[in-house]
N, C-alpha and C. Protein backbone atom coordinates (compact mmCIF):
# COMPACT_ATOMS: atom_id res chain seq x y z
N UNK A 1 -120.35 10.39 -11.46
CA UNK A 1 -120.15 11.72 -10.91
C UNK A 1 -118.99 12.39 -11.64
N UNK A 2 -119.18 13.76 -12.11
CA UNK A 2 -118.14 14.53 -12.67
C UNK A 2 -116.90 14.82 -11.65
N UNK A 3 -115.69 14.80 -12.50
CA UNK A 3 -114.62 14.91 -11.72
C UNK A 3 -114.64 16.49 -11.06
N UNK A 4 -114.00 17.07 -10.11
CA UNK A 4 -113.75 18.21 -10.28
C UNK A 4 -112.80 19.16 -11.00
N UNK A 5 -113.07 20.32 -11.03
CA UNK A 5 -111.82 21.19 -11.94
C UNK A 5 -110.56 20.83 -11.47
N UNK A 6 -110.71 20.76 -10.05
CA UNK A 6 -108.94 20.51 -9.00
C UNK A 6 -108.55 19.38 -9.58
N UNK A 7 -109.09 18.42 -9.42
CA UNK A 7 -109.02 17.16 -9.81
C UNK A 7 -108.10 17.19 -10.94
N UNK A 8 -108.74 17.48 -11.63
CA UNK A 8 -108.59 17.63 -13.85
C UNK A 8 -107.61 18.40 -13.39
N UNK A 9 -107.39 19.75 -13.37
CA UNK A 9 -106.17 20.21 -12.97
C UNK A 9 -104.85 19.88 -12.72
N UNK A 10 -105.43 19.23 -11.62
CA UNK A 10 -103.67 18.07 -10.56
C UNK A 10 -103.33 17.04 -11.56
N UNK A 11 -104.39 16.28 -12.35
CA UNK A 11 -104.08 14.93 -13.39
C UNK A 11 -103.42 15.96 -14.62
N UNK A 12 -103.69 17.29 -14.98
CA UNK A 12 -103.11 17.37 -16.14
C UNK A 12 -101.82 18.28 -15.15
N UNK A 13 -101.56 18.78 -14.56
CA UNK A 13 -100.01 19.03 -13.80
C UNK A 13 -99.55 17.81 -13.75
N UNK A 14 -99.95 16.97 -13.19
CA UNK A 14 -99.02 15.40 -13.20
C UNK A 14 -98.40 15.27 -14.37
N UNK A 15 -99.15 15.09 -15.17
CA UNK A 15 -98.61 14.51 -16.44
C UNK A 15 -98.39 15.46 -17.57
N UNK A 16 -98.14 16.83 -16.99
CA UNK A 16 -97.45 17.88 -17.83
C UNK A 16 -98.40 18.01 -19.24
N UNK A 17 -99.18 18.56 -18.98
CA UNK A 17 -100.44 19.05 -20.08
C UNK A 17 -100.29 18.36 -21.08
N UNK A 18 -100.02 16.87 -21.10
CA UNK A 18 -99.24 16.11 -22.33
C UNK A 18 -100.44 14.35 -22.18
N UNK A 19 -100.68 14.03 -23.39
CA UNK A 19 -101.44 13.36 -23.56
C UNK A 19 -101.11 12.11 -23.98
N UNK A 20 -101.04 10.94 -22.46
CA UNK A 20 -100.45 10.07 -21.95
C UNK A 20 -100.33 8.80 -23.67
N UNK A 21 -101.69 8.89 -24.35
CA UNK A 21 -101.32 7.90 -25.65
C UNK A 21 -100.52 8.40 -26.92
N UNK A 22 -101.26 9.74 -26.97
CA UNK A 22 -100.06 9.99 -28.65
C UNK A 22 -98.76 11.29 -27.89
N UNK A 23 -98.90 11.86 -26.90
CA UNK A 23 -97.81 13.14 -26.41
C UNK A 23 -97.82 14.05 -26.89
N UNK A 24 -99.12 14.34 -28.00
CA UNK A 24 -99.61 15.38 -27.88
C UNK A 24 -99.78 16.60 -26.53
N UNK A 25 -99.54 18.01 -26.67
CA UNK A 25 -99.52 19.27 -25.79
C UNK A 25 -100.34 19.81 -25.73
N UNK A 26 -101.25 20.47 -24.68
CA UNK A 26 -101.92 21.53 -24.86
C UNK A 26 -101.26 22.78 -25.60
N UNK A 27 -101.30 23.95 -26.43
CA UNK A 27 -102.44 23.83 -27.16
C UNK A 27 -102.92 22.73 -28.03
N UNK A 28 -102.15 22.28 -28.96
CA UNK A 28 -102.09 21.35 -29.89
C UNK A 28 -103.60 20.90 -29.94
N UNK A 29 -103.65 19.99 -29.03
CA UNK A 29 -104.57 19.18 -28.65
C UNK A 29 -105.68 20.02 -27.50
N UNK A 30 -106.76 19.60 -27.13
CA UNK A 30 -107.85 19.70 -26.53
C UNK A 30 -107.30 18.55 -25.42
N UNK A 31 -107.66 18.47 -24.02
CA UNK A 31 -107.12 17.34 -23.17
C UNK A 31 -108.48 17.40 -22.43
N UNK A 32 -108.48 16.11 -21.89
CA UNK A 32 -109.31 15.29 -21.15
C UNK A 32 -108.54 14.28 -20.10
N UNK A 33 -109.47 14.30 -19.06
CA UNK A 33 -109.49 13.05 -18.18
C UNK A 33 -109.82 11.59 -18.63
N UNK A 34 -108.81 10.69 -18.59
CA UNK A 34 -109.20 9.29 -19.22
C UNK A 34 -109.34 8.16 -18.11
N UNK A 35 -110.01 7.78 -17.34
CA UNK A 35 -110.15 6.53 -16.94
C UNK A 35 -109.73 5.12 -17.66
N UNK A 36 -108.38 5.09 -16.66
CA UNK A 36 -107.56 3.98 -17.19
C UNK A 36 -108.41 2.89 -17.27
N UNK A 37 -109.06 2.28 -16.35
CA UNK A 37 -110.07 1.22 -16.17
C UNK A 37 -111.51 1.86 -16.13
N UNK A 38 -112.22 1.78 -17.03
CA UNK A 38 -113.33 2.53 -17.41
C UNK A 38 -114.26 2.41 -15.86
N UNK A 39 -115.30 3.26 -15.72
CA UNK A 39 -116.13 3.36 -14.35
C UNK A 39 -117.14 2.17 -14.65
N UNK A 40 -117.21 1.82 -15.83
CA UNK A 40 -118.53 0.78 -15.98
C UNK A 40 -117.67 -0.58 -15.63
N UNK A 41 -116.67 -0.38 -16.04
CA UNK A 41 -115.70 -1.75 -15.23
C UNK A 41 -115.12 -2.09 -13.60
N UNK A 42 -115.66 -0.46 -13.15
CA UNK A 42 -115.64 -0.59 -11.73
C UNK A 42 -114.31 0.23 -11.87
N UNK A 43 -113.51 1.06 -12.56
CA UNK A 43 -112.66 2.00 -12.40
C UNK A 43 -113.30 3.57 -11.29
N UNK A 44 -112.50 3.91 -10.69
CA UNK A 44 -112.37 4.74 -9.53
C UNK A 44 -112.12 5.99 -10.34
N UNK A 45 -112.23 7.09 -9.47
CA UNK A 45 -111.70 8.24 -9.45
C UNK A 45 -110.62 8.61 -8.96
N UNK A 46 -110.05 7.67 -7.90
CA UNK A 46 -108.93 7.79 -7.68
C UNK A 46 -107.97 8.29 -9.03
N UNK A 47 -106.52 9.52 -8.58
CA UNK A 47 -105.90 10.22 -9.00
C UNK A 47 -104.99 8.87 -10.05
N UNK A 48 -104.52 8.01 -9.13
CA UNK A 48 -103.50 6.88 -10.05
C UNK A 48 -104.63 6.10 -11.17
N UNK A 49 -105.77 6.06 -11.18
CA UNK A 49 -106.84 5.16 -12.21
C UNK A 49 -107.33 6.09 -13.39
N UNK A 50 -106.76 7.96 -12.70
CA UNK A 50 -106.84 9.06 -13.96
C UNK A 50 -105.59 9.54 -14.69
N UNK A 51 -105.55 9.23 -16.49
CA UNK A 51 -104.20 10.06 -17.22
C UNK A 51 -104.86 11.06 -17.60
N UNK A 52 -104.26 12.21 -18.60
CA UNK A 52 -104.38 13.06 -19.39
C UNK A 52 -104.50 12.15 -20.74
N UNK A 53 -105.46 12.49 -21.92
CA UNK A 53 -105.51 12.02 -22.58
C UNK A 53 -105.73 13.01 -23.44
N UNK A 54 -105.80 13.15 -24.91
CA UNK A 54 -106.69 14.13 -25.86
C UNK A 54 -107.74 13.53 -26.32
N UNK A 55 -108.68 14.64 -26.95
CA UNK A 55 -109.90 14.13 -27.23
C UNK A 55 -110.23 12.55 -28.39
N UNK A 56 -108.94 13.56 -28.96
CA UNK A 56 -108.90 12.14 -30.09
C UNK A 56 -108.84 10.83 -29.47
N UNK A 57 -107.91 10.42 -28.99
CA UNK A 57 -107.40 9.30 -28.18
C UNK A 57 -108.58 8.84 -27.35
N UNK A 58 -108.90 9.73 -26.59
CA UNK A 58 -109.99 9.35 -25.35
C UNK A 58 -111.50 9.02 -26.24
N UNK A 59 -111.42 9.92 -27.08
CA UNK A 59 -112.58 9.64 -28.14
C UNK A 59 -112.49 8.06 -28.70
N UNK A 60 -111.67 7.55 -29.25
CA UNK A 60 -111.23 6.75 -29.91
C UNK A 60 -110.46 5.48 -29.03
N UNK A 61 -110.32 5.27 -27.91
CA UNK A 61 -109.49 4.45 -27.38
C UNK A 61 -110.44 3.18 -27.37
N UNK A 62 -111.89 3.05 -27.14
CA UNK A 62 -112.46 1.87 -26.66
C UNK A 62 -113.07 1.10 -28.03
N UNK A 63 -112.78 1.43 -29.03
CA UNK A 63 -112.55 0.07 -30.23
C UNK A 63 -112.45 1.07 -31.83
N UNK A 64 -111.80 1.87 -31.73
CA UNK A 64 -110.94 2.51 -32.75
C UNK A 64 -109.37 2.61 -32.63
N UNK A 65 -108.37 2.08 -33.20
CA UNK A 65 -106.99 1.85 -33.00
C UNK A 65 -106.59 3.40 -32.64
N UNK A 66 -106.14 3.73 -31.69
CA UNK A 66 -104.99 5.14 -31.28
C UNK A 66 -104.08 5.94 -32.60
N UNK A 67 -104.10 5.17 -33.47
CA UNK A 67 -103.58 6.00 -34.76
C UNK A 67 -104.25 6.38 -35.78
N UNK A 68 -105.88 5.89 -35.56
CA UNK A 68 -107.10 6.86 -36.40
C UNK A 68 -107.43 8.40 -35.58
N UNK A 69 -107.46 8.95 -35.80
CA UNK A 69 -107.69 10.24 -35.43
C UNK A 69 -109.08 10.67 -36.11
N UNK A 70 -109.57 11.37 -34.87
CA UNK A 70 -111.49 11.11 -35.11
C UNK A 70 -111.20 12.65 -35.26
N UNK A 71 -112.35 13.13 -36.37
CA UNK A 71 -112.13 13.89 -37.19
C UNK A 71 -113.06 15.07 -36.48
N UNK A 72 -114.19 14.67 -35.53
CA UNK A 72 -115.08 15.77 -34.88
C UNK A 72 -115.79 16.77 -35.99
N UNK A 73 -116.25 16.12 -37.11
CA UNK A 73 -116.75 17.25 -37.65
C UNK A 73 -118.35 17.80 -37.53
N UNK A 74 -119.19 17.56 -36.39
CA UNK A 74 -120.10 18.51 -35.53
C UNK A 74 -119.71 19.26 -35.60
N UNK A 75 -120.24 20.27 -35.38
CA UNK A 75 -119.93 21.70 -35.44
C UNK A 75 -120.18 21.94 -33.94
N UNK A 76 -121.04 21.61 -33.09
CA UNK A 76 -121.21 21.47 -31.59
C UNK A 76 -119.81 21.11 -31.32
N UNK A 77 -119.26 20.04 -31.29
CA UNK A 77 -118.29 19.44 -30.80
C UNK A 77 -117.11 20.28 -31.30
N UNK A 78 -117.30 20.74 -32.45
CA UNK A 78 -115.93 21.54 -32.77
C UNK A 78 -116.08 22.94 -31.90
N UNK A 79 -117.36 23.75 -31.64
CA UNK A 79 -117.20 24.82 -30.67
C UNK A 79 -116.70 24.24 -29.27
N UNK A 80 -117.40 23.19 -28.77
CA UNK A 80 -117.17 23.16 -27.56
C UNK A 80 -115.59 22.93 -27.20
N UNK A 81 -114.94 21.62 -28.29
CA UNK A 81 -113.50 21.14 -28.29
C UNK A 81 -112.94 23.20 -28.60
N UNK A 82 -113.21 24.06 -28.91
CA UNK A 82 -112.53 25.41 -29.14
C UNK A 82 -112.46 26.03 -28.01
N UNK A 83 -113.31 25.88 -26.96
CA UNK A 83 -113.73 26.72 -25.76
C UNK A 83 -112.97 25.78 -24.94
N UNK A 84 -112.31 24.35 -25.01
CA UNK A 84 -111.85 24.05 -24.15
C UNK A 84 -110.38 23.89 -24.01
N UNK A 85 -110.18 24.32 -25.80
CA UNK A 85 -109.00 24.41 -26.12
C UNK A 85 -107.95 26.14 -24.84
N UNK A 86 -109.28 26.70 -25.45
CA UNK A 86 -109.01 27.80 -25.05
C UNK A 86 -108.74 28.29 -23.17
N UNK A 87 -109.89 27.22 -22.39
CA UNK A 87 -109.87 27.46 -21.20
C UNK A 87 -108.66 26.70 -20.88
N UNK A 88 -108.39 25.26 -21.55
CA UNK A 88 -106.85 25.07 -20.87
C UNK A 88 -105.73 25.64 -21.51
N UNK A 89 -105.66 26.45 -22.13
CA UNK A 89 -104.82 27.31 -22.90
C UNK A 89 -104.55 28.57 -21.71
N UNK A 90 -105.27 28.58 -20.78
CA UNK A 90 -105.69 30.21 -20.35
C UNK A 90 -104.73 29.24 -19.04
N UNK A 91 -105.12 28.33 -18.46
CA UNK A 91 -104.83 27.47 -16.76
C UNK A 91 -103.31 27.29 -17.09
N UNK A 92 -103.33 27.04 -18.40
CA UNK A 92 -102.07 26.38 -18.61
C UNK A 92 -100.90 27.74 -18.80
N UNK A 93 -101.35 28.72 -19.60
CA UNK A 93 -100.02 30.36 -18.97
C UNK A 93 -100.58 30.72 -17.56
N UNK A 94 -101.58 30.49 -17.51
CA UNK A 94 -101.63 30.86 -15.43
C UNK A 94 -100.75 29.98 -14.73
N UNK A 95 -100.11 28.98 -14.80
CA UNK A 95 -99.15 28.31 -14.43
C UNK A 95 -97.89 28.37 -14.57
N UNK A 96 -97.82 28.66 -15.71
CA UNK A 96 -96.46 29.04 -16.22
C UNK A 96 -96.01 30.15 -15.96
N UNK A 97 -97.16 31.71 -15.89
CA UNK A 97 -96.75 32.60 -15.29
C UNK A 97 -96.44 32.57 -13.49
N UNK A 98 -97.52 31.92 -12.81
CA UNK A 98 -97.20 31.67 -11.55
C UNK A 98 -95.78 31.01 -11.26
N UNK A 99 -95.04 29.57 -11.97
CA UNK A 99 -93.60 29.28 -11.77
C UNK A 99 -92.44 30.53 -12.02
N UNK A 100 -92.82 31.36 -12.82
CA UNK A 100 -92.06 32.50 -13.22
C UNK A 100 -91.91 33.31 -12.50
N UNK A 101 -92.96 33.80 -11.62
CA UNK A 101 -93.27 34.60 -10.53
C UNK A 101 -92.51 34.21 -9.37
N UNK A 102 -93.04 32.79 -9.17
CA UNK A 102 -92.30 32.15 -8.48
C UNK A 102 -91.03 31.78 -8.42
N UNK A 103 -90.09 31.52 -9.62
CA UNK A 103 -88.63 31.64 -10.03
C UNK A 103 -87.88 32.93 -9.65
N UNK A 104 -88.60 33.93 -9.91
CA UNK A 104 -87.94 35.43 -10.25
C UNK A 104 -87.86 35.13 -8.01
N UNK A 105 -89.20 35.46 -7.36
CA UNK A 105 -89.23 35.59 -5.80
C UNK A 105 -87.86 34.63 -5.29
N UNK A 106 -87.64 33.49 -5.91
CA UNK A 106 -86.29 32.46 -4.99
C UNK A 106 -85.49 33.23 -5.47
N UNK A 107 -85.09 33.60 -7.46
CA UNK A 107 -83.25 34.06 -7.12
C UNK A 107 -83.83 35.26 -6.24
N UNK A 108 -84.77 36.51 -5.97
CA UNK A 108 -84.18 37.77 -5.41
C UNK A 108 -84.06 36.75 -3.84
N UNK A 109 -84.40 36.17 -3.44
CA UNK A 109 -84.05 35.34 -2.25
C UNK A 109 -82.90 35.24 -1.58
N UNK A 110 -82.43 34.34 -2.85
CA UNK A 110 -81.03 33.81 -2.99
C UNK A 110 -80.02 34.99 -3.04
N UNK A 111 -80.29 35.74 -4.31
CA UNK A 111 -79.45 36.98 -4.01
C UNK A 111 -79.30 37.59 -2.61
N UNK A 112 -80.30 37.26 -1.82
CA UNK A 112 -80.34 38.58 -0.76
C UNK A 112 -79.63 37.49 0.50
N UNK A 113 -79.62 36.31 0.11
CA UNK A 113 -78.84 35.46 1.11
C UNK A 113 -77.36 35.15 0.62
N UNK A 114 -77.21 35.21 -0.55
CA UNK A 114 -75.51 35.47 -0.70
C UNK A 114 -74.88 36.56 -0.60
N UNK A 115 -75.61 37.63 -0.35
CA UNK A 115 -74.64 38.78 -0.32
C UNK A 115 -74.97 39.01 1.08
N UNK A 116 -75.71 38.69 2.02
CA UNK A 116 -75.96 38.68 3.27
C UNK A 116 -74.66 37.74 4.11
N UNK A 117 -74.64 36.66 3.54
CA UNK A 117 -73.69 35.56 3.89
C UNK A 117 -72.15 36.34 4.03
N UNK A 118 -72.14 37.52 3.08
CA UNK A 118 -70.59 38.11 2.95
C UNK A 118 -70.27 39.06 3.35
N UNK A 119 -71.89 39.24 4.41
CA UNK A 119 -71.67 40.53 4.87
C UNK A 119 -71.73 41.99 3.82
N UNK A 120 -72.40 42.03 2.69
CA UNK A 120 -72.34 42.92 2.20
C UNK A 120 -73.99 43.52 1.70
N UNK A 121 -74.91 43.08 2.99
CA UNK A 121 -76.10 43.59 2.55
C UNK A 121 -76.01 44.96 4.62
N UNK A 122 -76.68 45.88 3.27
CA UNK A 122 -76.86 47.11 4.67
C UNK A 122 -78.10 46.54 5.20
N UNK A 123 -77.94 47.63 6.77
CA UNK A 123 -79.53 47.37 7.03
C UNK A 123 -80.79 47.49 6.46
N UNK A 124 -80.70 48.55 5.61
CA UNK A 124 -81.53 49.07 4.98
C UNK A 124 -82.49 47.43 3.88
N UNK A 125 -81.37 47.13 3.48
CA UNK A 125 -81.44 45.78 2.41
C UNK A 125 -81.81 44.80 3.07
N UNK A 126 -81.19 44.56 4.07
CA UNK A 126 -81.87 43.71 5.05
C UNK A 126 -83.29 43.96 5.49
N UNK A 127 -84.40 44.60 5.66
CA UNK A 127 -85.57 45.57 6.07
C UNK A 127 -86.13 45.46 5.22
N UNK A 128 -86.02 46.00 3.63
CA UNK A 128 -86.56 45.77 3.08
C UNK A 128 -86.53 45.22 1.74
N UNK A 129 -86.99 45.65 0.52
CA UNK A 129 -86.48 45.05 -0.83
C UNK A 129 -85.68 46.37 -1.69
N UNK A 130 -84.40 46.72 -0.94
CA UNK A 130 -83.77 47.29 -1.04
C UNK A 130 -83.16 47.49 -2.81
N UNK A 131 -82.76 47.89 -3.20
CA UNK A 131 -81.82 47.85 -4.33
C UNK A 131 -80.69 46.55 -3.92
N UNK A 132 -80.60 45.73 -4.47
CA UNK A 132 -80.04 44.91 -4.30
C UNK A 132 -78.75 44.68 -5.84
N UNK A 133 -77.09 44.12 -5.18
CA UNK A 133 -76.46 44.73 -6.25
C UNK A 133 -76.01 43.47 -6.76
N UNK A 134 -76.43 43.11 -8.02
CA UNK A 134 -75.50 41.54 -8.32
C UNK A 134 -75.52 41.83 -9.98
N UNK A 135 -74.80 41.32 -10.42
CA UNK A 135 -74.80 41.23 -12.01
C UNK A 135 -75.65 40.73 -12.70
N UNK A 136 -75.94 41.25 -14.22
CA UNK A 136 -77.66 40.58 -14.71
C UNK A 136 -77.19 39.03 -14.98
N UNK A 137 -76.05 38.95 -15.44
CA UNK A 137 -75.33 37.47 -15.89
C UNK A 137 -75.76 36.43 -14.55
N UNK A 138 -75.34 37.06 -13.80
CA UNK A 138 -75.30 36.41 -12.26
C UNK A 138 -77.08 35.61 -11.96
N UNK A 139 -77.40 36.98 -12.48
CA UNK A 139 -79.50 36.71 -11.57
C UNK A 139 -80.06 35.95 -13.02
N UNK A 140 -79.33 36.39 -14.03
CA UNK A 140 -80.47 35.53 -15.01
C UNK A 140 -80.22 33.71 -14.64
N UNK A 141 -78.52 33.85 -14.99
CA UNK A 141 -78.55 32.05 -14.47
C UNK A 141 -79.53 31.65 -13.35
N UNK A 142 -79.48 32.38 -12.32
CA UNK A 142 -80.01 32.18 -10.94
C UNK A 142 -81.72 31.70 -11.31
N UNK A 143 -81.74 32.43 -12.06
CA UNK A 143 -83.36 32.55 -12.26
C UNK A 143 -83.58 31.47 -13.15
N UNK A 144 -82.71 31.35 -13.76
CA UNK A 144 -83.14 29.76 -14.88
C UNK A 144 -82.51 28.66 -14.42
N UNK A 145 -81.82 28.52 -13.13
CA UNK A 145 -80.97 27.16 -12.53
C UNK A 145 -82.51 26.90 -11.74
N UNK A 146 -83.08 27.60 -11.21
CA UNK A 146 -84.06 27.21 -10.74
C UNK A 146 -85.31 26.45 -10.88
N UNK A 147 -85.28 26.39 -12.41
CA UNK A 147 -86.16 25.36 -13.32
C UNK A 147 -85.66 24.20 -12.83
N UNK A 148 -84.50 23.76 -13.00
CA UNK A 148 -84.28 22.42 -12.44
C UNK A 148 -83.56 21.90 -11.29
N UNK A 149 -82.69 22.99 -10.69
CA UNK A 149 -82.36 22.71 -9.54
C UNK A 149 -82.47 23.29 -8.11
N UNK A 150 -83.43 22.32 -7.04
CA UNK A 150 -84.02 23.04 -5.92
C UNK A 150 -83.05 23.93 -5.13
N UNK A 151 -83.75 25.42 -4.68
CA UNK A 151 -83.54 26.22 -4.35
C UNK A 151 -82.73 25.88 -3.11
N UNK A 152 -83.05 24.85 -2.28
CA UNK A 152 -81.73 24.67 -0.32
C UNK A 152 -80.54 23.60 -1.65
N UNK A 153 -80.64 23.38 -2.97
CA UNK A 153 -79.13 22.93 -3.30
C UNK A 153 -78.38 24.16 -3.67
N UNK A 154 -78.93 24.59 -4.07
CA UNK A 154 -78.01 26.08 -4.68
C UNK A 154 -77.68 26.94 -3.34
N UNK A 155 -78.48 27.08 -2.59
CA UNK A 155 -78.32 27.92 -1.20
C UNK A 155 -76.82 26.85 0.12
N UNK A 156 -76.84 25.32 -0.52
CA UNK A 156 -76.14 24.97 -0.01
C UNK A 156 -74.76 25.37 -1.05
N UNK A 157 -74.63 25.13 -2.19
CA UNK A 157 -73.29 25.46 -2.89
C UNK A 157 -73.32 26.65 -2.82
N UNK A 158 -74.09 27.75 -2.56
CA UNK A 158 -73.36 29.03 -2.46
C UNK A 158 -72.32 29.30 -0.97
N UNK A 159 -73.45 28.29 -0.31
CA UNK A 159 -72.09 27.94 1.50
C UNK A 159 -70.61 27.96 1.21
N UNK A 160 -71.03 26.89 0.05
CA UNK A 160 -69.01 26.17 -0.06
C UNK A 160 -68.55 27.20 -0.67
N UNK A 161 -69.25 28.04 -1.78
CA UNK A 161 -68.46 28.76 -2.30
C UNK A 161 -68.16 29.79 -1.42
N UNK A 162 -69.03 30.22 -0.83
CA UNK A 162 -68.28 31.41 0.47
C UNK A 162 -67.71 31.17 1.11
N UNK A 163 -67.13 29.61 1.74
CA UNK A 163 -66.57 29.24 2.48
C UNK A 163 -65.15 29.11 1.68
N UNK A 164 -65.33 28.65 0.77
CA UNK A 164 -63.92 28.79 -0.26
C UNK A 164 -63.46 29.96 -0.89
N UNK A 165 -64.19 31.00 -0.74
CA UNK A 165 -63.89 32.40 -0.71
C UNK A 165 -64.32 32.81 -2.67
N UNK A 166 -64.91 31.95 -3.32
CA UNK A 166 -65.11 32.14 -4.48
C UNK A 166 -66.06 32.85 -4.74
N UNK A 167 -66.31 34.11 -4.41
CA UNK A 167 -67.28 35.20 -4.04
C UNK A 167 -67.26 36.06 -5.58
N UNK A 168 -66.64 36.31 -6.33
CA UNK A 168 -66.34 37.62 -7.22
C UNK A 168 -67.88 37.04 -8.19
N UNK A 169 -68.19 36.41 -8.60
CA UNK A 169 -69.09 35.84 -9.13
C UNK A 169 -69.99 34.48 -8.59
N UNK A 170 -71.07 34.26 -9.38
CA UNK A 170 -71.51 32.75 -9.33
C UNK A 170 -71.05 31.45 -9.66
N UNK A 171 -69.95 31.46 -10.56
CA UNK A 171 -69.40 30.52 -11.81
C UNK A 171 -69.13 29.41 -10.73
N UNK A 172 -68.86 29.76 -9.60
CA UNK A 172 -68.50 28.42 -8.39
C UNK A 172 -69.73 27.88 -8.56
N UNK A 173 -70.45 28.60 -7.92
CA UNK A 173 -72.41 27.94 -7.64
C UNK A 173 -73.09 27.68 -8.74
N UNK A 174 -72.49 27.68 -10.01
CA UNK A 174 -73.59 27.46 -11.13
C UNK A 174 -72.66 26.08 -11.58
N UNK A 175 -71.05 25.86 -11.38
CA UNK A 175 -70.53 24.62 -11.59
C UNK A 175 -71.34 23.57 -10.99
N UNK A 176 -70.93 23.71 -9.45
CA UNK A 176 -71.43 22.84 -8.58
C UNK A 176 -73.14 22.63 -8.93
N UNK A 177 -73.78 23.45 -9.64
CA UNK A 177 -75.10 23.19 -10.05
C UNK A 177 -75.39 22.28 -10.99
N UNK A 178 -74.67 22.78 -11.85
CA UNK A 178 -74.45 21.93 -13.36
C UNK A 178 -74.05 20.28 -12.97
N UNK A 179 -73.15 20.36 -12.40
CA UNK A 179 -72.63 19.21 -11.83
C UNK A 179 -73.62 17.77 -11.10
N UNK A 180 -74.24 18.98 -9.97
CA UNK A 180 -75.41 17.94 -9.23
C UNK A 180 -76.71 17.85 -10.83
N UNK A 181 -76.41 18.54 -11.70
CA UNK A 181 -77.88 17.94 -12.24
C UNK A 181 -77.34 16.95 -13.44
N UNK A 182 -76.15 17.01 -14.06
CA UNK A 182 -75.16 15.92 -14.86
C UNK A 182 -75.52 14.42 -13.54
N UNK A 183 -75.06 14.82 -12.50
CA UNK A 183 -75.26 13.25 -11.34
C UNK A 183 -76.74 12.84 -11.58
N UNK A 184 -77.69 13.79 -11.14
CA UNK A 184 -79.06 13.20 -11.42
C UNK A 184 -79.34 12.62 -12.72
N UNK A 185 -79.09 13.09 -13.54
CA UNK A 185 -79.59 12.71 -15.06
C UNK A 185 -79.11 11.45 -15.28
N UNK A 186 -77.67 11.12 -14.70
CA UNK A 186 -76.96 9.48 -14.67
C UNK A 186 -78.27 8.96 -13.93
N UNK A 187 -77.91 9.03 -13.02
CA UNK A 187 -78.98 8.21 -11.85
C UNK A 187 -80.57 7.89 -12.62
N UNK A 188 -81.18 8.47 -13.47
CA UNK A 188 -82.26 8.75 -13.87
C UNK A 188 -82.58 7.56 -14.88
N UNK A 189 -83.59 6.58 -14.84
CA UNK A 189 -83.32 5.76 -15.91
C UNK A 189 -83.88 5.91 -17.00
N UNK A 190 -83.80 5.77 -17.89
CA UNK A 190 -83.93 6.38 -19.53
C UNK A 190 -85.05 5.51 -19.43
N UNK A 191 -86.45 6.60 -20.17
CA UNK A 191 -87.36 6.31 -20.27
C UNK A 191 -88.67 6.41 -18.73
N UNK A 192 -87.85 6.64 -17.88
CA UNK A 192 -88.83 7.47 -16.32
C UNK A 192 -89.83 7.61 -16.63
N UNK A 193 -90.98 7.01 -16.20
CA UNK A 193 -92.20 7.39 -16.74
C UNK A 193 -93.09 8.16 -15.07
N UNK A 194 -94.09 8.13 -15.01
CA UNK A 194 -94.98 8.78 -13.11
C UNK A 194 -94.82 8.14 -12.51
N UNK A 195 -94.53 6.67 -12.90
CA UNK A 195 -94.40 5.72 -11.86
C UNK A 195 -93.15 5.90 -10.81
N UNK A 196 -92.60 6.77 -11.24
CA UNK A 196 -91.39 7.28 -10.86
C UNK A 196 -91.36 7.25 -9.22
């Protein structure tokens, strides 16, 4: 039975549109679903028994060595490997635009909860999506701390910093940011793979 699109989808978000034998990227590569333990061996569909693989690799894994690269020269196979290049090419900026979308919605968030916190949002701002007043320096960090560090940690260091009165800027809340993601990266063991 064919996997579904969701399916294929969630396995290539897992493993970051990246192709678990050579690390090949979408575009680069064409990607596929690989059954770690093949279905004729009694391998599942289950999500942990599916990687991301590329065509090459997945083409080539069951008795051609992973460092021959199969050349596809059908002309079938080269349209179809083009059209699929292309459809995960298309899922894959629909994602990237959706996190962006999604990045930009937390800092105006955040903005509208630190200057709320200091008492310096009107009603008006409060109600609705007011003109809201912060520096571009201020919202761009905001907007790119958010790639890696979750939105209730930053909403908690902006606490301390209001509580410590370090209000004139962010440089408090982007330390204390920098900081918690220097701790994680220690903690992190070199080489982390999903098993994570």
């Amino acid at each position: 039975m064919a996997l579904s699109v969701r399916t294929r989808f969630e396995v290539f978000k897992r493993d970051d549109f990246t192709c678990k034998y050579c690390g090949r990227k979408t575009p680069e590569v064409v990607l596929e679903i690989d059954h770690v333990v093949p279905q004729c061996d009694g391998g599942t569909d289950d999500s942990i028994n599916l990687v991301t693989s590329c065509w090459e690799c997945n083409s080539g894994k069951s008795s051609v060595p992973l460092t021959q690269i199969l050349t596809g020269e059908d002309p079938h196979d080269k349209a179809i490997a083009l059209l699929e290049t292309r459809r995960q090419l298309e899922e894959y900026n629909t994602i990237l635009k959706w996190e962006r979308d999604e990045r930009e919605r937390l800092a105006w968030e955040l903005v509208r909860y630190w200057l709320d916190e200091q008492g310096l949002l009107t009603e008006a701002q409060r109600k609705h999506d007011a003109d809201l007043s912060i520096g571009r320096q201020d919202f761009n960090w905001l907007r790119a701390a958010l790639k890696w560090c979750p939105e209730w940690q930053i909403r908690e260091y902006m606490d301390i910093a209001i509580g410590r009165n370090f209000t004139k800027n962010m440089r408090y809340v982007a330390g204390c940011c920098r900081n918690w993601r220097y701790e994680r990266a220690a903690e992190t063991p070199i080489g982390g793979g999903y098993d994570d």
